[in-house]
Each structure stands twice: as C-alpha cells, then as structure tokens.
PDB file of N, CA and C in Angstrom:
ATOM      1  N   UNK A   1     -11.798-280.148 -87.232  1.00  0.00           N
ATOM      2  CA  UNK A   1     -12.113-280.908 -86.037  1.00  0.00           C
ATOM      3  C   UNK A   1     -12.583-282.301 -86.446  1.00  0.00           C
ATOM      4  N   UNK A   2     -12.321-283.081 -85.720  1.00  0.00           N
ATOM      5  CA  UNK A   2     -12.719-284.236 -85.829  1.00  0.00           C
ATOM      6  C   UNK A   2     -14.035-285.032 -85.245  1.00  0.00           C
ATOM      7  N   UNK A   3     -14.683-285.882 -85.762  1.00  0.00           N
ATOM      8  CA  UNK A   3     -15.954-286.444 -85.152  1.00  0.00           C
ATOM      9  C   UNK A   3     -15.901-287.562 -84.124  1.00  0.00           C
ATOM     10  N   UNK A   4     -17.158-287.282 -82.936  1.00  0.00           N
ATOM     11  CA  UNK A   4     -16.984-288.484 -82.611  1.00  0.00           C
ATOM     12  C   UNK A   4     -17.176-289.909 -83.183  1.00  0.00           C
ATOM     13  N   UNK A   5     -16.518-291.091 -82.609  1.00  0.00           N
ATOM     14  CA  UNK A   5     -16.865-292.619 -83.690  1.00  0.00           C
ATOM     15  C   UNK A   5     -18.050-292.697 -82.917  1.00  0.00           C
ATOM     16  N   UNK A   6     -19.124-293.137 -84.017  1.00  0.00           N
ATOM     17  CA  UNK A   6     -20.182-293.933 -83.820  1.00  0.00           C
ATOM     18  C   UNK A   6     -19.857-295.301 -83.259  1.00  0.00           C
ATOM     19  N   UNK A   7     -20.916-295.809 -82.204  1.00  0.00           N
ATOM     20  CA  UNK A   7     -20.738-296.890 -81.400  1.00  0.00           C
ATOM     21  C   UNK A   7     -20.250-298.101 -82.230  1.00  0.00           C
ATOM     22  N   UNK A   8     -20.739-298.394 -83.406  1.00  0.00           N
ATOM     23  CA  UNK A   8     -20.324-299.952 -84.607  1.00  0.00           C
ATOM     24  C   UNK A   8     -18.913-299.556 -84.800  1.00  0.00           C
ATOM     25  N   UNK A   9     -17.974-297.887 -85.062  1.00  0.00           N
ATOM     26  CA  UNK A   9     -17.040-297.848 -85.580  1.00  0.00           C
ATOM     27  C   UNK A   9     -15.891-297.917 -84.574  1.00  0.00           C
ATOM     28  N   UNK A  10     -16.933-297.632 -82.969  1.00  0.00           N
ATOM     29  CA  UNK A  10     -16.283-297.665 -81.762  1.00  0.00           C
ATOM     30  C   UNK A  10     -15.399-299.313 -81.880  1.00  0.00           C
ATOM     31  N   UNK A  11     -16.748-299.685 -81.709  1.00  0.00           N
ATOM     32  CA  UNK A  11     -16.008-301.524 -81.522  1.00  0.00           C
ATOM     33  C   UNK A  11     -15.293-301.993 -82.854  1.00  0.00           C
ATOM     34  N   UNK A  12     -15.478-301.687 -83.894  1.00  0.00           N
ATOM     35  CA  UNK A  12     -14.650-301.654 -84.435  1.00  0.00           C
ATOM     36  C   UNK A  12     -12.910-301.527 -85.009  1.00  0.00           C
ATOM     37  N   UNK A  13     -13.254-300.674 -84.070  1.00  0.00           N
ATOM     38  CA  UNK A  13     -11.601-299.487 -83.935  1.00  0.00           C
ATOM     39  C   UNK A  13     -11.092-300.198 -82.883  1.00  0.00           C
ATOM     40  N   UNK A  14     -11.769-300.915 -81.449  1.00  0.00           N
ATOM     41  CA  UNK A  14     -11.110-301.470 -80.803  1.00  0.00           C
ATOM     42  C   UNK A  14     -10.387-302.934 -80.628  1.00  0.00           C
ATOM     43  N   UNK A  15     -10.972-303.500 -82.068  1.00  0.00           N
ATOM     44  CA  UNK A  15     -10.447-304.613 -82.575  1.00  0.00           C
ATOM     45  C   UNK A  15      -9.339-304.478 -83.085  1.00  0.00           C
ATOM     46  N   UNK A  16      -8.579-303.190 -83.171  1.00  0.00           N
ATOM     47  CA  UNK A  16      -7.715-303.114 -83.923  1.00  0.00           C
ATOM     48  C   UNK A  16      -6.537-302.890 -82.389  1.00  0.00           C
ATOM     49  N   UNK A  17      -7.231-302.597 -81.335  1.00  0.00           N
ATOM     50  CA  UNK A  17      -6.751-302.205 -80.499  1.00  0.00           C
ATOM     51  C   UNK A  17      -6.897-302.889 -78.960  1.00  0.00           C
ATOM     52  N   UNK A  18      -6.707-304.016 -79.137  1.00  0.00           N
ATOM     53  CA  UNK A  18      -7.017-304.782 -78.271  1.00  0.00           C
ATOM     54  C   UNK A  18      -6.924-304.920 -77.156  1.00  0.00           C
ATOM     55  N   UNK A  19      -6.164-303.914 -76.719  1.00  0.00           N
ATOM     56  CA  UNK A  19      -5.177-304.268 -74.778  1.00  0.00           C
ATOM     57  C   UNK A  19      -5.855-302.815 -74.698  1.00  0.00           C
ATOM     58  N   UNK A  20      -6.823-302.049 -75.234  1.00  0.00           N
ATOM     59  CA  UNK A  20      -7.290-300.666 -74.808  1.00  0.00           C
ATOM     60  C   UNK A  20      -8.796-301.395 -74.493  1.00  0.00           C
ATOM     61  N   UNK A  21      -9.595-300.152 -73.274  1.00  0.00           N
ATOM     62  CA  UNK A  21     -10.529-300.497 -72.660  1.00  0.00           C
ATOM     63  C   UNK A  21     -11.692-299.041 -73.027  1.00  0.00           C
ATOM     64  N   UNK A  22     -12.598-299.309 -73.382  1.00  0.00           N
ATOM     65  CA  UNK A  22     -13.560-298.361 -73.394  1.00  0.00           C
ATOM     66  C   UNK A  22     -14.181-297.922 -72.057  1.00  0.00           C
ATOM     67  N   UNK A  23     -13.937-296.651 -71.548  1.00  0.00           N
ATOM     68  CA  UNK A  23     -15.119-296.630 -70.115  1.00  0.00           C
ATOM     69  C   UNK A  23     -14.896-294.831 -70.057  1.00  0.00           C
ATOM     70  N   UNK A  24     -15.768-294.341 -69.421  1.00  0.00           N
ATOM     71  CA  UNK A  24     -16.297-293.149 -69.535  1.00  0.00           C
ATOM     72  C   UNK A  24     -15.617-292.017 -70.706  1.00  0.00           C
ATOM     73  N   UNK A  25     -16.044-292.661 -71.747  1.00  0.00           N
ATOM     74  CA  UNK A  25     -16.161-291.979 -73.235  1.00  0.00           C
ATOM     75  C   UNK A  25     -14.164-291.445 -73.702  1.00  0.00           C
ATOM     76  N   UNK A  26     -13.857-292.893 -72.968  1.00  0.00           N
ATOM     77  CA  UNK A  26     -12.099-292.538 -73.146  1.00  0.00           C
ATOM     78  C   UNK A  26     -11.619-293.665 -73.140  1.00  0.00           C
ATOM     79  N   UNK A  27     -10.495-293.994 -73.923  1.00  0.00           N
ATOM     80  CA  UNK A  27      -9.500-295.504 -73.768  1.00  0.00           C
ATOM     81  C   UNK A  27      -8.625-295.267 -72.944  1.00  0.00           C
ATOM     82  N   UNK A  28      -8.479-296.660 -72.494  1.00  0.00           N
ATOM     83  CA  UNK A  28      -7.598-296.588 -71.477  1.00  0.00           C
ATOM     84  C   UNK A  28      -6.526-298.023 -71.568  1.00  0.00           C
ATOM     85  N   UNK A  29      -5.801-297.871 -70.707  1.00  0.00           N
ATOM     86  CA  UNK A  29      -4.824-298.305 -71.046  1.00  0.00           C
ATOM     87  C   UNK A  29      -3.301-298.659 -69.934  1.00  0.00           C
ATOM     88  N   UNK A  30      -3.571-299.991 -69.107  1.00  0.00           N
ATOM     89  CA  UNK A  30      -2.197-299.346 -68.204  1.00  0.00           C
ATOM     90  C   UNK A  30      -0.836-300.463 -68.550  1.00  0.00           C
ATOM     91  N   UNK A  31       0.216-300.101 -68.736  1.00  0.00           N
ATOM     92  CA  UNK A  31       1.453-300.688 -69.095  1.00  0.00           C
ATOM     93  C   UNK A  31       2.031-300.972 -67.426  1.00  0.00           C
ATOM     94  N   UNK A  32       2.681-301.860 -67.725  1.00  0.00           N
ATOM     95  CA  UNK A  32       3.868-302.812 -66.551  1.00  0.00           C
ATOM     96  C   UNK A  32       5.204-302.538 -67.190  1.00  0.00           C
ATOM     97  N   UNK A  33       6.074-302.131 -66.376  1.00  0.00           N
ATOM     98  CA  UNK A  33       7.346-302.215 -66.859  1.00  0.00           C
ATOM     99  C   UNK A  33       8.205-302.980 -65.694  1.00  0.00           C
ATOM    100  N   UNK A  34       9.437-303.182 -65.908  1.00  0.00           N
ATOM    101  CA  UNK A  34      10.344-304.083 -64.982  1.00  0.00           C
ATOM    102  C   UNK A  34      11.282-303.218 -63.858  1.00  0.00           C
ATOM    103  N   UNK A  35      11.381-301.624 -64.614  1.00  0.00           N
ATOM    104  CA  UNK A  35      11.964-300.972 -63.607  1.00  0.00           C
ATOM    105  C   UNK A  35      11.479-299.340 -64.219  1.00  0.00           C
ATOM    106  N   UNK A  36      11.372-298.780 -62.884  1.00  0.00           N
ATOM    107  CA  UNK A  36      11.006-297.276 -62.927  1.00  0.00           C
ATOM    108  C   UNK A  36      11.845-296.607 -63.939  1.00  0.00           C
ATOM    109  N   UNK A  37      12.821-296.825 -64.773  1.00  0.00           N
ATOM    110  CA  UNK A  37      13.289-295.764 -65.683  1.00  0.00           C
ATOM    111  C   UNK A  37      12.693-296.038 -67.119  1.00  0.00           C
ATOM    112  N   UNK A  38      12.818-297.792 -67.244  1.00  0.00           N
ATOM    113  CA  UNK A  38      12.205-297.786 -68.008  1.00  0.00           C
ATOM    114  C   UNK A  38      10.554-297.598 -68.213  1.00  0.00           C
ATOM    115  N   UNK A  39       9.963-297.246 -67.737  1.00  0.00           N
ATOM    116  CA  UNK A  39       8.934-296.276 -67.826  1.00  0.00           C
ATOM    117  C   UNK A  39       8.886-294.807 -67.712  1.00  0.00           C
ATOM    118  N   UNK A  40       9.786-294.840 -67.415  1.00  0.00           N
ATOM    119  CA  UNK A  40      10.105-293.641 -67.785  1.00  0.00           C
ATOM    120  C   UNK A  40      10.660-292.825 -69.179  1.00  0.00           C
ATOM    121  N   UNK A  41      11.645-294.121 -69.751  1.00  0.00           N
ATOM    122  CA  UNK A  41      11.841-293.953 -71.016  1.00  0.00           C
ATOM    123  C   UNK A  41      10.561-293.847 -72.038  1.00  0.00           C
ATOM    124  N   UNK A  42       9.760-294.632 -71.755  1.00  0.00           N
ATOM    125  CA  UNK A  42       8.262-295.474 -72.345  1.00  0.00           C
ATOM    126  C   UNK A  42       7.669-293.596 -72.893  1.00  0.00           C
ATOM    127  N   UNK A  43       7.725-293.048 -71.223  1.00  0.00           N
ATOM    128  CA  UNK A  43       6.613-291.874 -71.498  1.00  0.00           C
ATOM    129  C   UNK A  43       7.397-290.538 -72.347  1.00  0.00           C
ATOM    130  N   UNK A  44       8.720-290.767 -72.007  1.00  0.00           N
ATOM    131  CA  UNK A  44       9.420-289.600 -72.490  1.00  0.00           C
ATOM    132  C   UNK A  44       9.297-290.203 -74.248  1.00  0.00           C
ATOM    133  N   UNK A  45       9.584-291.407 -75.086  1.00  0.00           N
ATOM    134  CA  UNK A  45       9.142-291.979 -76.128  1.00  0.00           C
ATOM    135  C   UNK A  45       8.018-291.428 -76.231  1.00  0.00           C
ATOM    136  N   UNK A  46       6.764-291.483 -75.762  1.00  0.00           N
ATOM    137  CA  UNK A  46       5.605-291.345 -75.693  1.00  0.00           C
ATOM    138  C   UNK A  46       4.675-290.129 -76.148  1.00  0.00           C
ATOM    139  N   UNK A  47       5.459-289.346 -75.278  1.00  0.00           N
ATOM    140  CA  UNK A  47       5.673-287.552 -75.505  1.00  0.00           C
ATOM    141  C   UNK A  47       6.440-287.154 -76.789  1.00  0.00           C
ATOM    142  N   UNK A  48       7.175-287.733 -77.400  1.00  0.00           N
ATOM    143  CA  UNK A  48       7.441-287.357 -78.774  1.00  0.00           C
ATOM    144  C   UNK A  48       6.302-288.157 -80.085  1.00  0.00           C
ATOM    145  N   UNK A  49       5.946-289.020 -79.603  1.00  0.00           N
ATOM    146  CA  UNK A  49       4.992-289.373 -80.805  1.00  0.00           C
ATOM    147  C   UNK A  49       3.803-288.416 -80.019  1.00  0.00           C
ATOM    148  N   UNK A  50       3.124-288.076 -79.470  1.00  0.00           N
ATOM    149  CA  UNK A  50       1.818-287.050 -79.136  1.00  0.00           C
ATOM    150  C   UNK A  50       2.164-285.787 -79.495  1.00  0.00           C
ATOM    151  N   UNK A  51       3.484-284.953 -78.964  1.00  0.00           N
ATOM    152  CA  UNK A  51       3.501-284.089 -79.417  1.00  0.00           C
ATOM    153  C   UNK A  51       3.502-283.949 -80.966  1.00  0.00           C
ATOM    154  N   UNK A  52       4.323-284.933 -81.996  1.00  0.00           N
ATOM    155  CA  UNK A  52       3.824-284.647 -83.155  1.00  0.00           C
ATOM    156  C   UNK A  52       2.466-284.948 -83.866  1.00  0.00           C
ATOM    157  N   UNK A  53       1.589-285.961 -83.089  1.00  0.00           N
ATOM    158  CA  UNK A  53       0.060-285.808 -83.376  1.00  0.00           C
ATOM    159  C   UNK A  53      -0.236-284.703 -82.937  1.00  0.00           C
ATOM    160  N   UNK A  54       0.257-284.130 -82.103  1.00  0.00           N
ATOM    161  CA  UNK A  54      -0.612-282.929 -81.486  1.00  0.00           C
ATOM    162  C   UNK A  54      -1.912-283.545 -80.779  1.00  0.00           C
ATOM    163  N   UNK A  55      -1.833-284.803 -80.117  1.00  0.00           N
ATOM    164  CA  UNK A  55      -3.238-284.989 -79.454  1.00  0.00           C
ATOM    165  C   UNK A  55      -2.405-285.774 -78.227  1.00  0.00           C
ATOM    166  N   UNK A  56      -2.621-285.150 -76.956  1.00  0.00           N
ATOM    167  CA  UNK A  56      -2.041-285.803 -75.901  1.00  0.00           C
ATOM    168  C   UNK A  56      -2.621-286.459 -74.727  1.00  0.00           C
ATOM    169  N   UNK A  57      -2.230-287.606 -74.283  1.00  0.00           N
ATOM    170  CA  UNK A  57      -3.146-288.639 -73.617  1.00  0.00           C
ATOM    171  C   UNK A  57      -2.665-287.913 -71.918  1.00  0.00           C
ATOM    172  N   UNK A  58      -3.678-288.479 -71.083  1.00  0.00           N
ATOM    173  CA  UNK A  58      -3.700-288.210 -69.752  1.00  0.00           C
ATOM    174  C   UNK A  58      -2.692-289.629 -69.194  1.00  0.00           C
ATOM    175  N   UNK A  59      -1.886-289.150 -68.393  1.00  0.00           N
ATOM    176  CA  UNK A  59      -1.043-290.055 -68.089  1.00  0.00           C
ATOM    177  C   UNK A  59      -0.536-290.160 -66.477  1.00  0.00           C
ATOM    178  N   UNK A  60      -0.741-291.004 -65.889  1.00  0.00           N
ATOM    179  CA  UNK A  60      -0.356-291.315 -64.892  1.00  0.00           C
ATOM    180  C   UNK A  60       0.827-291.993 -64.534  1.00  0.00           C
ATOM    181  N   UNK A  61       1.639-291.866 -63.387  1.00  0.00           N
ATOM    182  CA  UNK A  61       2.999-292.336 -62.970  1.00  0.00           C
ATOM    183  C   UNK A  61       2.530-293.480 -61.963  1.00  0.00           C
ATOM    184  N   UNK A  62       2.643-294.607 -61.752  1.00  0.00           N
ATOM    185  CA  UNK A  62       2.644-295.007 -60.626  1.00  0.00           C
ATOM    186  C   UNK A  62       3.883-295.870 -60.447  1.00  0.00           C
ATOM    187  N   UNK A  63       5.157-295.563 -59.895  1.00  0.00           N
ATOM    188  CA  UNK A  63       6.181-296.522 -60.196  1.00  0.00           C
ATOM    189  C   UNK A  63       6.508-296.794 -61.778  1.00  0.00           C
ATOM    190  N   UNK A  64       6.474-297.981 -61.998  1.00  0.00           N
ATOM    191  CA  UNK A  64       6.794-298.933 -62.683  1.00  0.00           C
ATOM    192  C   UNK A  64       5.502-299.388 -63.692  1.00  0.00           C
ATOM    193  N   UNK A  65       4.264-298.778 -63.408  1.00  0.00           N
ATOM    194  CA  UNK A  65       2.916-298.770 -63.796  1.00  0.00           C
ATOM    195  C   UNK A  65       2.638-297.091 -64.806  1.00  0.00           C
ATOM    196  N   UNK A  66       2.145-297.306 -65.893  1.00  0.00           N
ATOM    197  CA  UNK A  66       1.615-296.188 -66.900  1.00  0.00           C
ATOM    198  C   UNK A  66       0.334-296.801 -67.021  1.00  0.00           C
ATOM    199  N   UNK A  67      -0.384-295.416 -66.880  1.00  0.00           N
ATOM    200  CA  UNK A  67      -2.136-295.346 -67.097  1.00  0.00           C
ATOM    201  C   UNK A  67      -2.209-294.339 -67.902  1.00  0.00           C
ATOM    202  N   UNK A  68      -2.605-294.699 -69.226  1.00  0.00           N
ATOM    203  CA  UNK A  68      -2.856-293.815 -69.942  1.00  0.00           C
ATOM    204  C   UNK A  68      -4.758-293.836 -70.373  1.00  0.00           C
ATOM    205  N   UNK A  69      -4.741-292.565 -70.723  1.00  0.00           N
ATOM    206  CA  UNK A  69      -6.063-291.982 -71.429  1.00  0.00           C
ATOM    207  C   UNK A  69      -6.414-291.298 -72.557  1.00  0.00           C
ATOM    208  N   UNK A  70      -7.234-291.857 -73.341  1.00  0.00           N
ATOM    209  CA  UNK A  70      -6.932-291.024 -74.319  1.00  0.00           C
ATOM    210  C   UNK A  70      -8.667-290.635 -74.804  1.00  0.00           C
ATOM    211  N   UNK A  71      -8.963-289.376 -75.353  1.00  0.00           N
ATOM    212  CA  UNK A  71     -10.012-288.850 -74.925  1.00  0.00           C
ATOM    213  C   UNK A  71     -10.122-287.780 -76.228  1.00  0.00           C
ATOM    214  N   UNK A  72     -10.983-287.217 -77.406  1.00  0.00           N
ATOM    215  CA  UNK A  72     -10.520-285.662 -77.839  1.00  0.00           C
ATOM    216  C   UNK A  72     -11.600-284.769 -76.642  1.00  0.00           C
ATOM    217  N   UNK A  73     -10.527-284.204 -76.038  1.00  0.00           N
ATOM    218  CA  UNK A  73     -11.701-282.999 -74.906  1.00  0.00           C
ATOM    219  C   UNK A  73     -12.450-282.413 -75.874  1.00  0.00           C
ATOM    220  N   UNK A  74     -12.488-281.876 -76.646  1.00  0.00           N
ATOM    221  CA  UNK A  74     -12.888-280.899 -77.636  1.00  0.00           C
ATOM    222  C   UNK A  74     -14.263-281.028 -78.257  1.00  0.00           C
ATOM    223  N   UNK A  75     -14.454-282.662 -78.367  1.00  0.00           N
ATOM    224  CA  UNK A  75     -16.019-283.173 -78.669  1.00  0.00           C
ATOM    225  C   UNK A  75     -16.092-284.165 -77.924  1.00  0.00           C
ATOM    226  N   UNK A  76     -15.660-284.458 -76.652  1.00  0.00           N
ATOM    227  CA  UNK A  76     -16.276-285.046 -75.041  1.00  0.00           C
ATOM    228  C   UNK A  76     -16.274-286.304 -75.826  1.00  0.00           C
ATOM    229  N   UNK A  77     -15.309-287.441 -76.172  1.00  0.00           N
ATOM    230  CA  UNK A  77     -15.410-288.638 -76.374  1.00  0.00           C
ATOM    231  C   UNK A  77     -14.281-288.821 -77.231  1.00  0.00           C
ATOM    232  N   UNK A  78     -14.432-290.213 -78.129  1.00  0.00           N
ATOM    233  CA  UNK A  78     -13.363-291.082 -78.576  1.00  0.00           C
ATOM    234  C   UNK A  78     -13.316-290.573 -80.484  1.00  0.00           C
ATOM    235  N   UNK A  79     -12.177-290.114 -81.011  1.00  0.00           N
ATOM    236  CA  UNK A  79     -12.060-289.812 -82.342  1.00  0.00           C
ATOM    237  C   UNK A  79     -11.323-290.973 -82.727  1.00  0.00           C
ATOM    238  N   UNK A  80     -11.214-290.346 -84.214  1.00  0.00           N
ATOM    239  CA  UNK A  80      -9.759-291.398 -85.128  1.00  0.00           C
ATOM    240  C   UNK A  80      -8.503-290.816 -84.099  1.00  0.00           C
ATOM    241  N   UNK A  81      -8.477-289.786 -84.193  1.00  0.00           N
ATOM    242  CA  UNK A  81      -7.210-289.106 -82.995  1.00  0.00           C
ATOM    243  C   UNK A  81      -6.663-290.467 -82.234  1.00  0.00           C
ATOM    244  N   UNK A  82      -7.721-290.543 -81.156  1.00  0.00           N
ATOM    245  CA  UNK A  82      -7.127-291.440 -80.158  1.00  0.00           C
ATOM    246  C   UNK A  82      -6.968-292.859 -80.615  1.00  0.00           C
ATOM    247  N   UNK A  83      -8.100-293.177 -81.748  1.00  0.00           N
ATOM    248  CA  UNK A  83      -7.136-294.677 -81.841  1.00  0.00           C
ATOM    249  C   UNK A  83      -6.185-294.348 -82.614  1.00  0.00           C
ATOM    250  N   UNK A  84      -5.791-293.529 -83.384  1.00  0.00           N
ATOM    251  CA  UNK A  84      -4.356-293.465 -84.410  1.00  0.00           C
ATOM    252  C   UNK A  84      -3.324-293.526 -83.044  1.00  0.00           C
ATOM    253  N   UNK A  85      -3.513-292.304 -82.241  1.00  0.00           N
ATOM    254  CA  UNK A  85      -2.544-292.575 -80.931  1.00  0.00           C
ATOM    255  C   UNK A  85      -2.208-293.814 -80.334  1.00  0.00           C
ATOM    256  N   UNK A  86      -3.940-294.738 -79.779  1.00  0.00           N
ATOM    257  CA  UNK A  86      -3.644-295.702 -79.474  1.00  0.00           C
ATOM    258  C   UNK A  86      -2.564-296.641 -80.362  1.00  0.00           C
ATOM    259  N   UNK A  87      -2.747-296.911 -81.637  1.00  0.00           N
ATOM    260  CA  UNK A  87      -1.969-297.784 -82.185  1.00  0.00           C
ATOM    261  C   UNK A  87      -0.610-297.566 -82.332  1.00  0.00           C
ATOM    262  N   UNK A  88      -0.090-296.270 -81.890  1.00  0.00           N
ATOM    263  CA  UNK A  88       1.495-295.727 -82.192  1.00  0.00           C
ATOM    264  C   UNK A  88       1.633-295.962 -80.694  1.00  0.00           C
ATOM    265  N   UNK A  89       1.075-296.239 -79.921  1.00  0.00           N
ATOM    266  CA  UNK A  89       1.244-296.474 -78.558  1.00  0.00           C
ATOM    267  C   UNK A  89       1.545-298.042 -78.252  1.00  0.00           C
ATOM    268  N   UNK A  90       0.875-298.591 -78.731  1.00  0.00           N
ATOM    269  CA  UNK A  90       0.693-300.320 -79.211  1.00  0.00           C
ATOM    270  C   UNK A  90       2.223-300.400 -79.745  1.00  0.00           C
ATOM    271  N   UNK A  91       2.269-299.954 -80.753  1.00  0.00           N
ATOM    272  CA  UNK A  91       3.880-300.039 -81.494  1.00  0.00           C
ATOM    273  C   UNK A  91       5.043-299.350 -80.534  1.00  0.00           C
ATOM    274  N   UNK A  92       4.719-299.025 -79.803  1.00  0.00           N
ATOM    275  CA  UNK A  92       5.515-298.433 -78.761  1.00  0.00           C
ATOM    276  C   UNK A  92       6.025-299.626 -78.036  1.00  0.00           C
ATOM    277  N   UNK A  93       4.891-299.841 -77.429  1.00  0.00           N
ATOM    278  CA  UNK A  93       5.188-300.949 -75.936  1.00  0.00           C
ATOM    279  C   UNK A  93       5.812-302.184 -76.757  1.00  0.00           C
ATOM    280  N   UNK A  94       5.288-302.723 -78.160  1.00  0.00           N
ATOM    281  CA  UNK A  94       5.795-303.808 -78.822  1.00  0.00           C
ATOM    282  C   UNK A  94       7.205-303.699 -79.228  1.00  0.00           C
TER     283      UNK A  94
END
C-alpha cells in the first residue's frame, strides 16, 4: 500500500503537475475538447493507461467537458499513485 504525501511533498508533486487542483483530499482536473467523440476517445485512451496502473480516477461526462479525480480511496487522500496517473494523463491531453 501506498502512503499518503505529506503536505511539502503535496505541493511539490503539484509543480510537476500544474493544470491539476488540490481540494477535498483529491486532484482534480477538467479537460475541453472540440467535439463529443473526441472525448470520448480521450477517456476510452484514458481507461487503458488506469487500467494498467491499476488505480482509476472518478470521471465525469459532460459533453465535450472531462472531470476527472483522482484520489487512493484506500488511505482517504492523495499518493504517488495519483500523481504518476496525473502525469500520464498530462501526456495524454498533450
């Protein structure tokens, strides 16, 4: 299992991760796309890099709009997990 980041390694980690938002003990994160499939492509992409972390973000549809979350439930806050995710997510949208 993994630990939660201490608050210095918190802000830390989010320097690396810049377009993610810290707020109730989860990153967050919402993408714009130009048309509903391609966000759709985005999440179905998305779902193959999580499923092989094995750590999967909370994700919302809205149109053309992705809200993602990323969270370890397991120890109620933010691990290496979610920023490793975050940054394969980053390399995603880039």
């Amino acid at each position: 299992m993994t630990d939660l980041l201490e608050a210095d390694d918190l802000t830390a980690a989010l320097k690396k991760c810049p377009e993610w938002e810290y707020e109730k003990k989860a990153l967050t994160r919402t993408v714009e796309f130009e048309e509903f499939m391609d966000a759709i492509d985005f999440v179905n992409d998305l779902a193959e890099i999580a499923e092989e972390a094995q750590h999967h973000p909370d994700i919302t549809i809205r149109h053309t709009k992705i809200s993602l979350k990323l969270t370890t439930h397991d120890v109620g806050g933010v691990t290496d997990l979610d920023i490793a995710l975050a940054q394969r997510v980053d390399n995603l949208v880039d």
